[in-house]
C-alpha atoms as a PDB file:
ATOM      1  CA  UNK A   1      38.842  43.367  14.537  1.00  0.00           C
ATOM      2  CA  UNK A   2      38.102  46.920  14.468  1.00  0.00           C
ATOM      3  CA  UNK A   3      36.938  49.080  17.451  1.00  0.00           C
ATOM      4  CA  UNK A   4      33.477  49.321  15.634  1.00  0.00           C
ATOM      5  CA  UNK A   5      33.287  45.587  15.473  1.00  0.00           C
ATOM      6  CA  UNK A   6      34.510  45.331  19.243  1.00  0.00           C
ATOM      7  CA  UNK A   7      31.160  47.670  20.006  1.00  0.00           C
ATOM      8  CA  UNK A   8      28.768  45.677  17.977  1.00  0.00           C
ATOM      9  CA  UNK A   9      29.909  42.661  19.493  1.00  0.00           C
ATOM     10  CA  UNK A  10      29.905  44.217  23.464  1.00  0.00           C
ATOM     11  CA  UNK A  11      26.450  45.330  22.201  1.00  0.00           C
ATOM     12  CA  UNK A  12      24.872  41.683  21.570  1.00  0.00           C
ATOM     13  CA  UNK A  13      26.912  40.119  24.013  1.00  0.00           C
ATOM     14  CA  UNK A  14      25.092  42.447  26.559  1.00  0.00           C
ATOM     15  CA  UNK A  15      21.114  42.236  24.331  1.00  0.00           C
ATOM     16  CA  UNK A  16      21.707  38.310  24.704  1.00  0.00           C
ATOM     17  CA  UNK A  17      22.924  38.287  28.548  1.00  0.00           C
ATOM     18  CA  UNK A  18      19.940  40.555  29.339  1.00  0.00           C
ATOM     19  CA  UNK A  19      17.927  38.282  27.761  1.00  0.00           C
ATOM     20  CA  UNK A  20      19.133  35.348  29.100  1.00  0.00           C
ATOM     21  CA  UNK A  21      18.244  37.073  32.637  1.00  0.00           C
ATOM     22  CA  UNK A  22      14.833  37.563  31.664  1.00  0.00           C
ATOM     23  CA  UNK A  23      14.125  34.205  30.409  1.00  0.00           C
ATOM     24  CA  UNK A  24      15.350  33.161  33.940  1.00  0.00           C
ATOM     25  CA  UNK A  25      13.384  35.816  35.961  1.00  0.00           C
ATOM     26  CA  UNK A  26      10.077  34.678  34.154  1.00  0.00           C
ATOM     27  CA  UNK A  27      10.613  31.188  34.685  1.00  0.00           C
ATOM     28  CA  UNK A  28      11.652  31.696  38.568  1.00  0.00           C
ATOM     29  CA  UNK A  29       8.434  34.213  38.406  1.00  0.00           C
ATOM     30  CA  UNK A  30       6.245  31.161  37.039  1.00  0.00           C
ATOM     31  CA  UNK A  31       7.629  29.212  39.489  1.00  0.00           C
ATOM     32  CA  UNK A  32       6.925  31.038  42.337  1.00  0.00           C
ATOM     33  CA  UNK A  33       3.493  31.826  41.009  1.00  0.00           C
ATOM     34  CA  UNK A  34       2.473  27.994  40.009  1.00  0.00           C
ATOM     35  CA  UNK A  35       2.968  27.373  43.963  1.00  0.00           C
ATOM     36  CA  UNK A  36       0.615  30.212  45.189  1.00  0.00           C
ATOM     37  CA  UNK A  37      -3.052  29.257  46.492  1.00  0.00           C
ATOM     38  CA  UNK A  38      -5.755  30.631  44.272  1.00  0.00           C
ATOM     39  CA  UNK A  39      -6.231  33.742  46.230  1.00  0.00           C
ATOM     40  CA  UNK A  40      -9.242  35.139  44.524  1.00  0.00           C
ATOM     41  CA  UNK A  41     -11.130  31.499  45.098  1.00  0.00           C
ATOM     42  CA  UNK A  42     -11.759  31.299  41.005  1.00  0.00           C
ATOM     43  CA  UNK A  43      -9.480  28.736  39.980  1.00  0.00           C
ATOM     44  CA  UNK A  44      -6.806  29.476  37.267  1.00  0.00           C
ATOM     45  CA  UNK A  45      -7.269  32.877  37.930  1.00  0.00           C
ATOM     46  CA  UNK A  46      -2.841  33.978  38.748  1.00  0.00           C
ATOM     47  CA  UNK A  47      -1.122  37.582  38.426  1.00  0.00           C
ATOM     48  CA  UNK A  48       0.836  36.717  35.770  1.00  0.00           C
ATOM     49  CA  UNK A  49       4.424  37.976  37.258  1.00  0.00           C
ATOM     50  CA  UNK A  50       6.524  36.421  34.387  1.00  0.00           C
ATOM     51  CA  UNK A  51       4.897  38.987  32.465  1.00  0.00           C
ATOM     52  CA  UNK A  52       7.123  41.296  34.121  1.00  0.00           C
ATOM     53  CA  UNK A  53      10.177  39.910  31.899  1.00  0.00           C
ATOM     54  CA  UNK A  54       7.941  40.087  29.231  1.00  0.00           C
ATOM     55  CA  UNK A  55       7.352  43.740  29.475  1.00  0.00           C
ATOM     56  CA  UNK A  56      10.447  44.176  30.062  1.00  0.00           C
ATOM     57  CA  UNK A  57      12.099  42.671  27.182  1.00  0.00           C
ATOM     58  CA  UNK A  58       9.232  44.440  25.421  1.00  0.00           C
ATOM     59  CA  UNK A  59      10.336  47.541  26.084  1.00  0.00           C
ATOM     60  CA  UNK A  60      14.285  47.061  26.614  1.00  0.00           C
ATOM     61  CA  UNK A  61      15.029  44.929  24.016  1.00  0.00           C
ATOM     62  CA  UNK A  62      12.148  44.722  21.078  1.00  0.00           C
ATOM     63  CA  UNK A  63       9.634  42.371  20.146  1.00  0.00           C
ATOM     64  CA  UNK A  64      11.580  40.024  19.005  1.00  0.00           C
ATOM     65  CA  UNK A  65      13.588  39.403  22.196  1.00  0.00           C
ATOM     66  CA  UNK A  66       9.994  39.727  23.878  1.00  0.00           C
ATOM     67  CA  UNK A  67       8.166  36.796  21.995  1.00  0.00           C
ATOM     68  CA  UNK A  68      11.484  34.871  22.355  1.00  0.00           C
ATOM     69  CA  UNK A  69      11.449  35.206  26.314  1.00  0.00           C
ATOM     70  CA  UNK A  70       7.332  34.483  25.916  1.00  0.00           C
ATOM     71  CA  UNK A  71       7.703  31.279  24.263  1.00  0.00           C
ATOM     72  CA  UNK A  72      10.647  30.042  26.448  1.00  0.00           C
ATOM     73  CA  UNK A  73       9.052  30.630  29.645  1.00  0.00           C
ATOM     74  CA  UNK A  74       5.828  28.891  28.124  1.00  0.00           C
ATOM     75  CA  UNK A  75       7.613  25.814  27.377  1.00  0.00           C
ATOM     76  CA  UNK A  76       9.621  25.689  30.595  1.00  0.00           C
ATOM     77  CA  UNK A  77       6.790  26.135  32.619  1.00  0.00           C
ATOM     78  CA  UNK A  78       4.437  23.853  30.765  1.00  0.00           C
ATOM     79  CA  UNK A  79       7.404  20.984  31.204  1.00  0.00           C
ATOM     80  CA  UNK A  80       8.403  21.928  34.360  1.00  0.00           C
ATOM     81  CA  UNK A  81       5.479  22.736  36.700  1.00  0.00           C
ATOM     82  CA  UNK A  82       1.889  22.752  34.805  1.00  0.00           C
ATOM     83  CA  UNK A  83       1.732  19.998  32.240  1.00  0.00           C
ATOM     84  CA  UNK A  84       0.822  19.765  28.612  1.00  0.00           C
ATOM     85  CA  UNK A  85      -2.915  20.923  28.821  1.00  0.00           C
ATOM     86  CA  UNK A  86      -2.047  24.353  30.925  1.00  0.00           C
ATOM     87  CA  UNK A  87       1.016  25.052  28.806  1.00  0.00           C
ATOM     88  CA  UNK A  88      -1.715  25.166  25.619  1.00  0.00           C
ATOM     89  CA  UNK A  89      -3.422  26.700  27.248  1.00  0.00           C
ATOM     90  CA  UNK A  90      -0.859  29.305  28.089  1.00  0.00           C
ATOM     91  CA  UNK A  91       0.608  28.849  24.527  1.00  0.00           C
ATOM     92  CA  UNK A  92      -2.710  30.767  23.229  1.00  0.00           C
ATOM     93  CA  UNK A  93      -3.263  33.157  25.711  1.00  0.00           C
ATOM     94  CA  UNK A  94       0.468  34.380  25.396  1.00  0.00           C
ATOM     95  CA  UNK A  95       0.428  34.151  21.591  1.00  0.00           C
ATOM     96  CA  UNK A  96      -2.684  36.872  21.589  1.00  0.00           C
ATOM     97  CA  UNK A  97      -1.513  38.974  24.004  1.00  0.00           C
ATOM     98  CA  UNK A  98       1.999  39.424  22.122  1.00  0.00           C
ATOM     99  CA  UNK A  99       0.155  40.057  18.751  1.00  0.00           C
ATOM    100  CA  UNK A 100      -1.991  43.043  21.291  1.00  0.00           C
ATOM    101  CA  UNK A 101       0.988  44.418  23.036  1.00  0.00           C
ATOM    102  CA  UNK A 102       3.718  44.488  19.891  1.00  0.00           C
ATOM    103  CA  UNK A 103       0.481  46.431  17.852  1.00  0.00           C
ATOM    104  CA  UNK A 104       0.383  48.861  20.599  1.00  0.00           C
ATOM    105  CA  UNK A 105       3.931  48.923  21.635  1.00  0.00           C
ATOM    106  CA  UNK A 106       4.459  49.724  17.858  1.00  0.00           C
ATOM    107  CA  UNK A 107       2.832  53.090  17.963  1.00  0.00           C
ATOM    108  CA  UNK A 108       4.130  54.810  21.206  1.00  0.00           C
ATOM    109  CA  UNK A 109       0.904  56.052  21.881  1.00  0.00           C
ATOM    110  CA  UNK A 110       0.391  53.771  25.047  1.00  0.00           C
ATOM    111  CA  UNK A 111       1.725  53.472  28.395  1.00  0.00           C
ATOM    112  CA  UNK A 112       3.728  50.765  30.142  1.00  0.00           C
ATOM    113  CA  UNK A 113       0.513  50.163  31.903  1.00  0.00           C
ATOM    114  CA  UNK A 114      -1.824  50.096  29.165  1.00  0.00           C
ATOM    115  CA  UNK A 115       0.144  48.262  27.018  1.00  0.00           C
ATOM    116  CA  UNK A 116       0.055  45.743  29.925  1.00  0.00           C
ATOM    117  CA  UNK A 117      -3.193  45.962  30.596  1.00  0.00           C
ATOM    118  CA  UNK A 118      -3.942  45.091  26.959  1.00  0.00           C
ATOM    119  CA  UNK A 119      -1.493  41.851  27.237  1.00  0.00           C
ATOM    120  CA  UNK A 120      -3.433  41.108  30.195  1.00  0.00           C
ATOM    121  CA  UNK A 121      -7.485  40.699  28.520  1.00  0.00           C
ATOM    122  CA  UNK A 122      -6.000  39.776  25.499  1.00  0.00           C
ATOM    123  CA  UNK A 123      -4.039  36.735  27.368  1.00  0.00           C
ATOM    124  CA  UNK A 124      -7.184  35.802  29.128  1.00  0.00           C
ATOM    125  CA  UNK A 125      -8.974  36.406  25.613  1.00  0.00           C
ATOM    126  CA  UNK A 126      -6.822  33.926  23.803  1.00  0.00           C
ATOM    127  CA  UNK A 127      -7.484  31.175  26.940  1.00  0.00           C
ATOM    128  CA  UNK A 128     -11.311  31.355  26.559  1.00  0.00           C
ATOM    129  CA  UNK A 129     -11.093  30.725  22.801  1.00  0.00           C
ATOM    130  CA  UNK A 130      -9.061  28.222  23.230  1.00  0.00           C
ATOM    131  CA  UNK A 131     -11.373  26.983  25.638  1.00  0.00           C
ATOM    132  CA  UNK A 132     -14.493  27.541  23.741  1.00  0.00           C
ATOM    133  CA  UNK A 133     -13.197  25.559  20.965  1.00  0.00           C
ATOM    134  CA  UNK A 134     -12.084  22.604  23.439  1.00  0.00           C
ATOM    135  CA  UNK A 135     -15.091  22.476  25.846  1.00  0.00           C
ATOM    136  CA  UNK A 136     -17.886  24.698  24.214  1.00  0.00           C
ATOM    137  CA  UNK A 137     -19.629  27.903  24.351  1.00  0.00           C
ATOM    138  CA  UNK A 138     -20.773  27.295  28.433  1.00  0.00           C
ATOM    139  CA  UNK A 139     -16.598  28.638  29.576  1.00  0.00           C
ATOM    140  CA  UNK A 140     -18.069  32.357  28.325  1.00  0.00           C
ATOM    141  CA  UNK A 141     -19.785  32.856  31.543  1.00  0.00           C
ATOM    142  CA  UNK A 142     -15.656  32.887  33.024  1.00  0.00           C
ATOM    143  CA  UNK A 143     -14.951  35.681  30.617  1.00  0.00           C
ATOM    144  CA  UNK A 144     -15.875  38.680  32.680  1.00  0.00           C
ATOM    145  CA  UNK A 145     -13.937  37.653  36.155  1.00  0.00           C
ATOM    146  CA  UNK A 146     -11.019  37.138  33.310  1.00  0.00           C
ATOM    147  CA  UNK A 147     -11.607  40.621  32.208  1.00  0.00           C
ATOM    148  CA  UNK A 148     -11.709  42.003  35.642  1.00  0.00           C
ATOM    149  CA  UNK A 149      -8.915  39.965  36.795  1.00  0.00           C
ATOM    150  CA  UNK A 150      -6.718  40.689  33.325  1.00  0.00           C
ATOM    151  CA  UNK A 151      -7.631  44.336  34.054  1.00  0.00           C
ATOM    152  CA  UNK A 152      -5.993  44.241  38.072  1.00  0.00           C
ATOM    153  CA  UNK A 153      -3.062  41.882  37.312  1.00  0.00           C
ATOM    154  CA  UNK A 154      -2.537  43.623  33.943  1.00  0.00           C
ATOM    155  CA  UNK A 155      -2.151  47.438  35.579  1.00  0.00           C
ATOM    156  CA  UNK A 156      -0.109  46.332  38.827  1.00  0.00           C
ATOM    157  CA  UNK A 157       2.210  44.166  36.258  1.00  0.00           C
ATOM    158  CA  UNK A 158       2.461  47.603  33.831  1.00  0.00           C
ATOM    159  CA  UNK A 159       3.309  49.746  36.977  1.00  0.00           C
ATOM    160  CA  UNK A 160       5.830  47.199  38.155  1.00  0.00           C
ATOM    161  CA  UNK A 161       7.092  46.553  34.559  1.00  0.00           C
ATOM    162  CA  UNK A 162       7.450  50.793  33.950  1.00  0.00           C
ATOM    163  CA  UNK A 163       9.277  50.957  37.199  1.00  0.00           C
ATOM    164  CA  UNK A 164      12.142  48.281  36.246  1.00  0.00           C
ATOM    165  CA  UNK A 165      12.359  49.277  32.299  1.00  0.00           C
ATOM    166  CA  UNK A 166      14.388  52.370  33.021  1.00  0.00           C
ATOM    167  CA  UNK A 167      16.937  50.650  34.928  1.00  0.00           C
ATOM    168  CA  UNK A 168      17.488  47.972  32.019  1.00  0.00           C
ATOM    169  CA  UNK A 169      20.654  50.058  30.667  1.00  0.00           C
ATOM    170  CA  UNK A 170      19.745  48.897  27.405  1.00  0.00           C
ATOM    171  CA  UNK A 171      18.939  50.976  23.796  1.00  0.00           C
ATOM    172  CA  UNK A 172      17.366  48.690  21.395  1.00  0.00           C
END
């Protein structure tokens, strides 16, 4: 093995170990969040702190790495601590917001925070249709406290997110 091949190889061992860590930190994050009281009084309404991993993985480690640690922490959490009905829930919401923040990730034209932001309505976005196709057109009247709530979580998540990235010793 050459010293070239040594590199490459210290190089994914260290992409898949970081990713490993933020599969775990978003499912702890889920975790911790599934167990907190609805604090704003509208039900389903949460922070979304495993996006944190997200962004991070996002940003650290590419898209790829990014839907990967999406997806796992979806199924986790759906098997683990919400059930089948919030995990499709959560399946559509996080499959919308990935498609928003890997468009705008793409261009470098957008801050942690916005790009977060983005994840955060378009995630809420992707619920409601889901919603509107299981229950009807009356779940609209929910989308505006989403947006409001997607645009709060979504820019203290970005800040957050923007504050570990750096410290992720990682070049994609």
């Amino acid at each position: 093995m050459t010293k070239h091949d040594n590199e490459r190889n210290k190089k994914r061992i260290t992409r898949l170990t970081t990713a490993g860590v933020l599969v775990a930190l978003a499912f702890i994050l889920s975790y911790l969040e599934s167990l907190l009281p609805s604090f704003t009084g509208v039900p389903g309404v949460k922070p979304g702190f495993a996006n944190i991993a997200v962004m991070c993985a996002l940003y650290a480690l590419g898209g790829k790495i990014a839907v990967a640690v999406a997806l796992v922490r979806v199924v986790l959490s759906g098997f683990m601590f919400t059930g089948m009905n919030a995990m499709l829930y959560s399946l559509a919401g996080s499959a919308l917001s990935l498609i928003v923040m890997l468009l705008l990730r793409s261009t470098d034209k957008f801050s942690v925070p916005a790009v977060s932001i983005a994840g955060a309505v378009a995630h809420n976005a992707g619920q409601i249709l889901l919603a509107c196709l299981m229950l009807g057109k009356a779940v609209l009247y929910y989308f505006p406290i989403l947006i409001i709530s997607g645009l709060i979580s979504g820019f203290i998540i970005g800040i957050i997110a923007s504050l570990i990235i750096p410290r992720i010793a990682l070049t994609r």
